[in-house]
C-alpha atoms as a PDB file:
ATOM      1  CA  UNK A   1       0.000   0.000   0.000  1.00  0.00           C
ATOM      2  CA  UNK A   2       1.329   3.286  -0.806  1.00  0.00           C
ATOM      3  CA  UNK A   3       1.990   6.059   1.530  1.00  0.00           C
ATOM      4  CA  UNK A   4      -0.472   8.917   1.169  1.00  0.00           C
ATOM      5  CA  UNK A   5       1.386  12.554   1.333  1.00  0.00           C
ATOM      6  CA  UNK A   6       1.848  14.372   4.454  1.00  0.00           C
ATOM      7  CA  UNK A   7       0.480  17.927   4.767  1.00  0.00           C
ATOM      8  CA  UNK A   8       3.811  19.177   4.092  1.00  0.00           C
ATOM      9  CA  UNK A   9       4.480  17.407   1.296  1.00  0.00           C
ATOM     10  CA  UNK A  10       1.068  18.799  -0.273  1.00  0.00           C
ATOM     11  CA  UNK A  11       1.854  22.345   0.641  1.00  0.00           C
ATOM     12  CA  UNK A  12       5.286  22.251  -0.951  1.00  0.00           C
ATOM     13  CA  UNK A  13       3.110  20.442  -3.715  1.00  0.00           C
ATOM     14  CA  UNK A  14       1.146  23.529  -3.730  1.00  0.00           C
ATOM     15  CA  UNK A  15       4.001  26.046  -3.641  1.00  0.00           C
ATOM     16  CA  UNK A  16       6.151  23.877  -6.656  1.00  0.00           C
ATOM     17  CA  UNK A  17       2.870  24.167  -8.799  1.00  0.00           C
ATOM     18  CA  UNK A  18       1.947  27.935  -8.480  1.00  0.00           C
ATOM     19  CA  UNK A  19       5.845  29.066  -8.738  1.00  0.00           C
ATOM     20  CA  UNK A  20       5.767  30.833  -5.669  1.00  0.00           C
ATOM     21  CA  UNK A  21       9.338  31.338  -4.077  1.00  0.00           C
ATOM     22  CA  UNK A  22       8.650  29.417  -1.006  1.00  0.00           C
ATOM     23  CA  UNK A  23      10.568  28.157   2.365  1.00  0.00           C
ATOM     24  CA  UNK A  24      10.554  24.799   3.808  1.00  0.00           C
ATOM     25  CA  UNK A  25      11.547  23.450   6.628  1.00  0.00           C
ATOM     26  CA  UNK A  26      11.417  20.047   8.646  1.00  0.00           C
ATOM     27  CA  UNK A  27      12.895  19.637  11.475  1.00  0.00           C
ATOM     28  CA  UNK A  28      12.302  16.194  13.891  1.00  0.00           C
ATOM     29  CA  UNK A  29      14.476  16.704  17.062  1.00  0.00           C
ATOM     30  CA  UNK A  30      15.499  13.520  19.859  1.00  0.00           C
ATOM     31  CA  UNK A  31      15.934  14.936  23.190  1.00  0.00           C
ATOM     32  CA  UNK A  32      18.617  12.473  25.249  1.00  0.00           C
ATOM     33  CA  UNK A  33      18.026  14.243  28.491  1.00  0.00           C
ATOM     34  CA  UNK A  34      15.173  12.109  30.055  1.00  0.00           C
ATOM     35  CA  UNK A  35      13.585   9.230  28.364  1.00  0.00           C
ATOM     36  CA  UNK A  36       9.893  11.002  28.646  1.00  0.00           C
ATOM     37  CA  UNK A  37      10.910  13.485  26.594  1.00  0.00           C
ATOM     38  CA  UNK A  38      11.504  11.589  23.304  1.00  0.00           C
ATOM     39  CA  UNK A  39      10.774  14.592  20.286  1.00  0.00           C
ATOM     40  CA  UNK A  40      10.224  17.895  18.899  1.00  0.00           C
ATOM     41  CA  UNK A  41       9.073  18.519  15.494  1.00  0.00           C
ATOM     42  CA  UNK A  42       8.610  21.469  13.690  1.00  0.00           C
ATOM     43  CA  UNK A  43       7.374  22.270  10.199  1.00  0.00           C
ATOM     44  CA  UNK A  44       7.635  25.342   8.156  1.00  0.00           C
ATOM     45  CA  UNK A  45       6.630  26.851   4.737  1.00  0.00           C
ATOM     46  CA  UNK A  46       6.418  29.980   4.238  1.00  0.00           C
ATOM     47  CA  UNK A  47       6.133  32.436   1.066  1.00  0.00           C
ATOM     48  CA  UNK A  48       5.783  36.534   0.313  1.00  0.00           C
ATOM     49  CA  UNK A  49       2.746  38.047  -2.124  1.00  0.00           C
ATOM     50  CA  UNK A  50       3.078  41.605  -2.456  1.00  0.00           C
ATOM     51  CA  UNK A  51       4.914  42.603   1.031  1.00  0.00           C
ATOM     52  CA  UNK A  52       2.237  39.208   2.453  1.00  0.00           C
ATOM     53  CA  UNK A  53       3.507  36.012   4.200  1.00  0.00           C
ATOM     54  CA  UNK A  54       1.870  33.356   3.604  1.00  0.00           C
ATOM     55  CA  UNK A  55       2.898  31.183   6.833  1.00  0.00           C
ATOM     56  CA  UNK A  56       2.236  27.768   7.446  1.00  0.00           C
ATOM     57  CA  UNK A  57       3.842  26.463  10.873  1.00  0.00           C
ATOM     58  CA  UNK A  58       3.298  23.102  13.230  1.00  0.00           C
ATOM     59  CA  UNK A  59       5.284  22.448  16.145  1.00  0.00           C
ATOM     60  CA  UNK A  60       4.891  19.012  18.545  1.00  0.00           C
ATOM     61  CA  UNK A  61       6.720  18.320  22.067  1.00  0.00           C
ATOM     62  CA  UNK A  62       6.071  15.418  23.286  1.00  0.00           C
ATOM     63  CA  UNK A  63       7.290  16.466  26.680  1.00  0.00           C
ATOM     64  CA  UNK A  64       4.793  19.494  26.947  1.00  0.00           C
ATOM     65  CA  UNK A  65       1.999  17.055  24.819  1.00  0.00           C
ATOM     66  CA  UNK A  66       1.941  20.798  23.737  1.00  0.00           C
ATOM     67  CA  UNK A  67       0.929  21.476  19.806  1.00  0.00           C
ATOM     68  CA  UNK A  68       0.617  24.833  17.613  1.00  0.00           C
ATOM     69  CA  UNK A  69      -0.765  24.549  14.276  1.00  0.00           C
ATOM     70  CA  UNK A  70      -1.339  27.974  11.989  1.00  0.00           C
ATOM     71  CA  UNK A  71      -2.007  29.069   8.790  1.00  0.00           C
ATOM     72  CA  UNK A  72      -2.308  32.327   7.265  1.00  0.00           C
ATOM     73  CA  UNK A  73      -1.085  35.207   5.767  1.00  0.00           C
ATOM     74  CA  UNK A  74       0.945  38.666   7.482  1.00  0.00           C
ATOM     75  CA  UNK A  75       2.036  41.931   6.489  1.00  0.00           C
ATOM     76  CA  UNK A  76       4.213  44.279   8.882  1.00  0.00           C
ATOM     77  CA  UNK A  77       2.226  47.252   9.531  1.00  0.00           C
ATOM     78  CA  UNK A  78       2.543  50.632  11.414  1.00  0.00           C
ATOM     79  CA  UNK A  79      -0.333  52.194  13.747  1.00  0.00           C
ATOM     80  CA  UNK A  80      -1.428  53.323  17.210  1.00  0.00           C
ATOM     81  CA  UNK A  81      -1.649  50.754  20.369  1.00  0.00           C
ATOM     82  CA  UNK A  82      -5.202  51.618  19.801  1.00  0.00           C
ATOM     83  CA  UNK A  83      -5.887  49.579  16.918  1.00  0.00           C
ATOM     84  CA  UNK A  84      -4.427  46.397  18.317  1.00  0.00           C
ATOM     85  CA  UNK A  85      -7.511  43.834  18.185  1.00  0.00           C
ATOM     86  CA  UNK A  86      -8.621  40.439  17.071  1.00  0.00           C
ATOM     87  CA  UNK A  87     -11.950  39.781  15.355  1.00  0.00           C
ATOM     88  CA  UNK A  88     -13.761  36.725  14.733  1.00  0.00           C
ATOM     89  CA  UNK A  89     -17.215  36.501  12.785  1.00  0.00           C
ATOM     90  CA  UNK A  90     -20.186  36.786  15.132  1.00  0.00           C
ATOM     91  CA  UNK A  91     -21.823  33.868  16.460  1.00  0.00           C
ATOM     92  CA  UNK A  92     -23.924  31.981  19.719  1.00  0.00           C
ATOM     93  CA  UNK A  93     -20.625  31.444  21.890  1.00  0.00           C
ATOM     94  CA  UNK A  94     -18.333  33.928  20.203  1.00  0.00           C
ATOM     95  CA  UNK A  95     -19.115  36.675  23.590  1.00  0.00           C
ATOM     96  CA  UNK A  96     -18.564  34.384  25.751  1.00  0.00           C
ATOM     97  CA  UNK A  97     -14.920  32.653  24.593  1.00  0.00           C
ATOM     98  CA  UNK A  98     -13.407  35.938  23.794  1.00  0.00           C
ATOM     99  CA  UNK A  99     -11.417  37.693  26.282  1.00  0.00           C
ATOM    100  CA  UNK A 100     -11.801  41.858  26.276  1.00  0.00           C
ATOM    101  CA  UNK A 101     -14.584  42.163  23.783  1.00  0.00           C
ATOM    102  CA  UNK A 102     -15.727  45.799  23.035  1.00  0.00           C
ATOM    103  CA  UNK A 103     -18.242  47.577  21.053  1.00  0.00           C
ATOM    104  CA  UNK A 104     -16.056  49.492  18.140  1.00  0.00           C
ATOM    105  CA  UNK A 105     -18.745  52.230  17.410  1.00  0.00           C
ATOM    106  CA  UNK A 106     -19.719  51.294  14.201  1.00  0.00           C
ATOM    107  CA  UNK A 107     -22.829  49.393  14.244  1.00  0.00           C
ATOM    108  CA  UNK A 108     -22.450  47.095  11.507  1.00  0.00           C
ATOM    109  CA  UNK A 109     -18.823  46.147  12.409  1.00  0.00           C
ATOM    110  CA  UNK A 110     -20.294  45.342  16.292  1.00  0.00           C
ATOM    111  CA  UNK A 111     -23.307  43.270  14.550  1.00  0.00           C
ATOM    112  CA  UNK A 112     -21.084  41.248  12.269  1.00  0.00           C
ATOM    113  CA  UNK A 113     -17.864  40.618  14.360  1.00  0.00           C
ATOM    114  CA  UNK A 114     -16.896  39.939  17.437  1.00  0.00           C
ATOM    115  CA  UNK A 115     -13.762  42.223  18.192  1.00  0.00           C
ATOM    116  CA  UNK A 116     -11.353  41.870  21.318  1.00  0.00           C
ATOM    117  CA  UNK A 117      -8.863  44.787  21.833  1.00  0.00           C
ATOM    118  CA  UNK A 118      -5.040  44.196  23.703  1.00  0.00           C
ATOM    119  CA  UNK A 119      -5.141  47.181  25.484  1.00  0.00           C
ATOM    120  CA  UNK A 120      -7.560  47.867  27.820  1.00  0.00           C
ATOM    121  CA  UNK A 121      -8.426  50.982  26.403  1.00  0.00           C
ATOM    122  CA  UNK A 122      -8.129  50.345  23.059  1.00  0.00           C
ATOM    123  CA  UNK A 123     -10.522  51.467  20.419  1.00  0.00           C
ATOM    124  CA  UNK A 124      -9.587  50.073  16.892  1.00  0.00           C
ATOM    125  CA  UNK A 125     -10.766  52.201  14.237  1.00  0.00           C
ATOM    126  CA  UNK A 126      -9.296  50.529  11.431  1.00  0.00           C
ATOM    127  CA  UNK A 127     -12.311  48.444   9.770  1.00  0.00           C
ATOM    128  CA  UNK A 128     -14.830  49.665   7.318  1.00  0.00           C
ATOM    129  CA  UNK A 129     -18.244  48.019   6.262  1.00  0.00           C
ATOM    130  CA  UNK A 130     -16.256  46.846   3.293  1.00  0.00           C
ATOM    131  CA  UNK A 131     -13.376  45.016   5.145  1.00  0.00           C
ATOM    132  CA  UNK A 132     -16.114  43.564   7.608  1.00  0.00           C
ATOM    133  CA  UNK A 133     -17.556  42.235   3.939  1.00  0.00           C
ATOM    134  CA  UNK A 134     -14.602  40.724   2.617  1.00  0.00           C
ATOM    135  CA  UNK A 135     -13.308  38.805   5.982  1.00  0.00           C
ATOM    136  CA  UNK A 136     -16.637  37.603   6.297  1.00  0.00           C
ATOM    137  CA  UNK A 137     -16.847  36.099   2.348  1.00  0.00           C
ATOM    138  CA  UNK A 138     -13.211  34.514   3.664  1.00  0.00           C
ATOM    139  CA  UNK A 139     -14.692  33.304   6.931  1.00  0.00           C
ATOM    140  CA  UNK A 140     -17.546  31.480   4.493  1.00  0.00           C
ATOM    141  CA  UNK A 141     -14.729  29.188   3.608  1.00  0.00           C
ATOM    142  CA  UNK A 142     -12.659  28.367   6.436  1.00  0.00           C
ATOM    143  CA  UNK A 143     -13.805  27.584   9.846  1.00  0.00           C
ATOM    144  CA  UNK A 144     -11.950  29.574  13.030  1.00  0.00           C
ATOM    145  CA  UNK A 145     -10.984  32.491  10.818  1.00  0.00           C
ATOM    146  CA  UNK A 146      -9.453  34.845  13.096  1.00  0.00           C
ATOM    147  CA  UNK A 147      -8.269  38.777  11.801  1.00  0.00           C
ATOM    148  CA  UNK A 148      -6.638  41.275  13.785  1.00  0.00           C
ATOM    149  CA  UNK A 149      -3.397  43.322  14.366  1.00  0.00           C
ATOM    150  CA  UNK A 150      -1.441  42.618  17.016  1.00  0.00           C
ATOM    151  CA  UNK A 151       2.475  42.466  18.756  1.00  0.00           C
ATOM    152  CA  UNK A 152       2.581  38.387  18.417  1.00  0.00           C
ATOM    153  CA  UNK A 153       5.603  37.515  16.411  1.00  0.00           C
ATOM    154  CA  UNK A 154       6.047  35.668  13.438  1.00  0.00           C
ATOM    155  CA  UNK A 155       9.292  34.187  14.353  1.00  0.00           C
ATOM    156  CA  UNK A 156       9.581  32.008  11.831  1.00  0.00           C
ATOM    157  CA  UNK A 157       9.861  34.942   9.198  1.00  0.00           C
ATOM    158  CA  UNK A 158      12.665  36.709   9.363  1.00  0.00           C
ATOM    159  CA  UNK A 159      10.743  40.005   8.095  1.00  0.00           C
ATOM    160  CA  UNK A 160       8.180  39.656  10.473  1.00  0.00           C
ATOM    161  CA  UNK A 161      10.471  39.410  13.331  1.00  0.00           C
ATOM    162  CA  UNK A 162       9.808  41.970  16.152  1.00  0.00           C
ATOM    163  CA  UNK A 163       7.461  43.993  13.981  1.00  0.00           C
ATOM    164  CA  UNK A 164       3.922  44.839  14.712  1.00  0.00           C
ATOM    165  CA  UNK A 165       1.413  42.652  12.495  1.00  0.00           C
ATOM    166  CA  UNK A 166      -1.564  42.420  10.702  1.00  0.00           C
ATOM    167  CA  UNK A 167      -2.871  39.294   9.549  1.00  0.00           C
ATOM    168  CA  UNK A 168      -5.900  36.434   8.933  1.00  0.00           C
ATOM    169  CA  UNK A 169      -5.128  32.749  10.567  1.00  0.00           C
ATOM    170  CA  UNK A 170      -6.908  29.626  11.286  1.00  0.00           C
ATOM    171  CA  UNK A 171      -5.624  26.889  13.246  1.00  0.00           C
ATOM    172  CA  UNK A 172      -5.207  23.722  10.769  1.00  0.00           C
ATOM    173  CA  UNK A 173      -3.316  23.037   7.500  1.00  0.00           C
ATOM    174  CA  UNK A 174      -5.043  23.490   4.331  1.00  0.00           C
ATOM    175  CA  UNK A 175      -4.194  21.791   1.457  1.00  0.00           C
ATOM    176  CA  UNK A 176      -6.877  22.237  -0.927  1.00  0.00           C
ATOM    177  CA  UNK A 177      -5.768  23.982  -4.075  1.00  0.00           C
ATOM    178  CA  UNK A 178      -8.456  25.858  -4.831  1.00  0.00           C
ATOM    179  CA  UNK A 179      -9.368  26.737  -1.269  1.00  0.00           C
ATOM    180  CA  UNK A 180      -5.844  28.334  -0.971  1.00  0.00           C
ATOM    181  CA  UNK A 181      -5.784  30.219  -4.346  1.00  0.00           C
ATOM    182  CA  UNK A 182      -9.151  31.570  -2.747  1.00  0.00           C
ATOM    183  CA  UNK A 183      -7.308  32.519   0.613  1.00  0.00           C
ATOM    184  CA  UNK A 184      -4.426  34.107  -0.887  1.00  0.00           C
ATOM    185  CA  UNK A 185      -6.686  35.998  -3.783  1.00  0.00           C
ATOM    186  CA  UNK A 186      -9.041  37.581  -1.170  1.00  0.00           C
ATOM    187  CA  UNK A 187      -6.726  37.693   1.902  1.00  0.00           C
ATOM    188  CA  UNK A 188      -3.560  39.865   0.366  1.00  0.00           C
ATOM    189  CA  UNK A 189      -6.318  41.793  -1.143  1.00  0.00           C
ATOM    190  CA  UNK A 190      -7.834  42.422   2.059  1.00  0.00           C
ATOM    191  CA  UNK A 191      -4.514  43.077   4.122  1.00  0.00           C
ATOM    192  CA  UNK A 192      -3.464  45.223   1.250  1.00  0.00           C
ATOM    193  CA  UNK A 193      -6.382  47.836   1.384  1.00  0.00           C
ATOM    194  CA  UNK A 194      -6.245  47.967   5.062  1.00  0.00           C
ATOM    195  CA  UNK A 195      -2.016  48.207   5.542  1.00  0.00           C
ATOM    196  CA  UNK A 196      -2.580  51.324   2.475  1.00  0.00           C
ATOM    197  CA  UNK A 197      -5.285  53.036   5.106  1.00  0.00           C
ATOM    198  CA  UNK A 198      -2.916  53.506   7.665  1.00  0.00           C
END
């Protein structure tokens, strides 16, 4: 029976076939220290659109049974502590598993998204009817969409090293062709318009 491809390999599949310049890395570490402590992997692609990352990172340790899985795309971007926030499309439990949700002042924003600020102050200004519109017509597609700008580093891209960040991520691999040309189409788009804003 042959072996089916990993995520990775589909990715890099994915990257190969569209020409994009991409990263790769795989990296499966032993630990000798303790014998309950037996690995570490890590995964890595990651390629630039237009001044946007497209990220894909998984990391295992066995030790900490600890896992983080992303997706998405990032652009750097320069603005106020004020406009530091996470939104995630509106729904039953969304109030209640968010952490320092606000109103934003704009009515259709607040009835479409649930937005959590950073600061405990903050007051993010930065979306428009028509961003609300395009995340949601992303969010359509992929489940846990998440959108925000924030301090959380992208380590794994140089670029986006120590840099302030806007960006749209969901917590699994996807490999889907056409599902990704769709996420990279819409999402650059969308970072693009807001990153020219500001």
């Amino acid at each position: 029976m042959e072996n089916e491809p990993t995520y990775f390999e589909l990715l890099t599949q994915y990257c190969k076939d569209r020409g994009y310049n991409y990263f790769s890395t795989a990296e499966r570490n032993r630990f000798v220290t303790t014998p309950g402590d037996p690995m570490k992997n890590k995964k890595v692609i990651y390629f630039e659109i237009r001044g946007v990352y497209f990220v894909a990172f998984d990391t295992f340790s066995a030790n900490m049974g600890s896992t983080n899985m992303y997706c998405g795309l990032f652009t750097d971007i320069r603005t106020s502590d004020n406009n530091l926030f996470s939104a995630i499309k509106r729904g039953f439990l969304t109030n209640f598993l968010t952490y320092r949700n606000i109103k934003t002042g704009n009515s259709y924003v607040d009835k479409k998204l649930t937005v959590s600020v950073e600061k405990r102050n903050g007051k993010p200004s930065v979306l428009t009817e028509s961003d609300v519109d395009r995340f949601l017509a992303i969010c359509n597609k992929f489940e846990g969409l998440r959108f925000g700008i924030s301090d959380e580093r992208v380590n794994e891209v140089h670029n986006l090293s120590k840099k302030r960040i806007l960006g749209l991520e969901f917590n699994y691999w996807e490999v889907d062709n056409e599902k990704l040309d769709f996420f990279i189409d819409k999402g650059v788009e969308l970072l693009e318009r807001i990153k020219t804003r500001l």
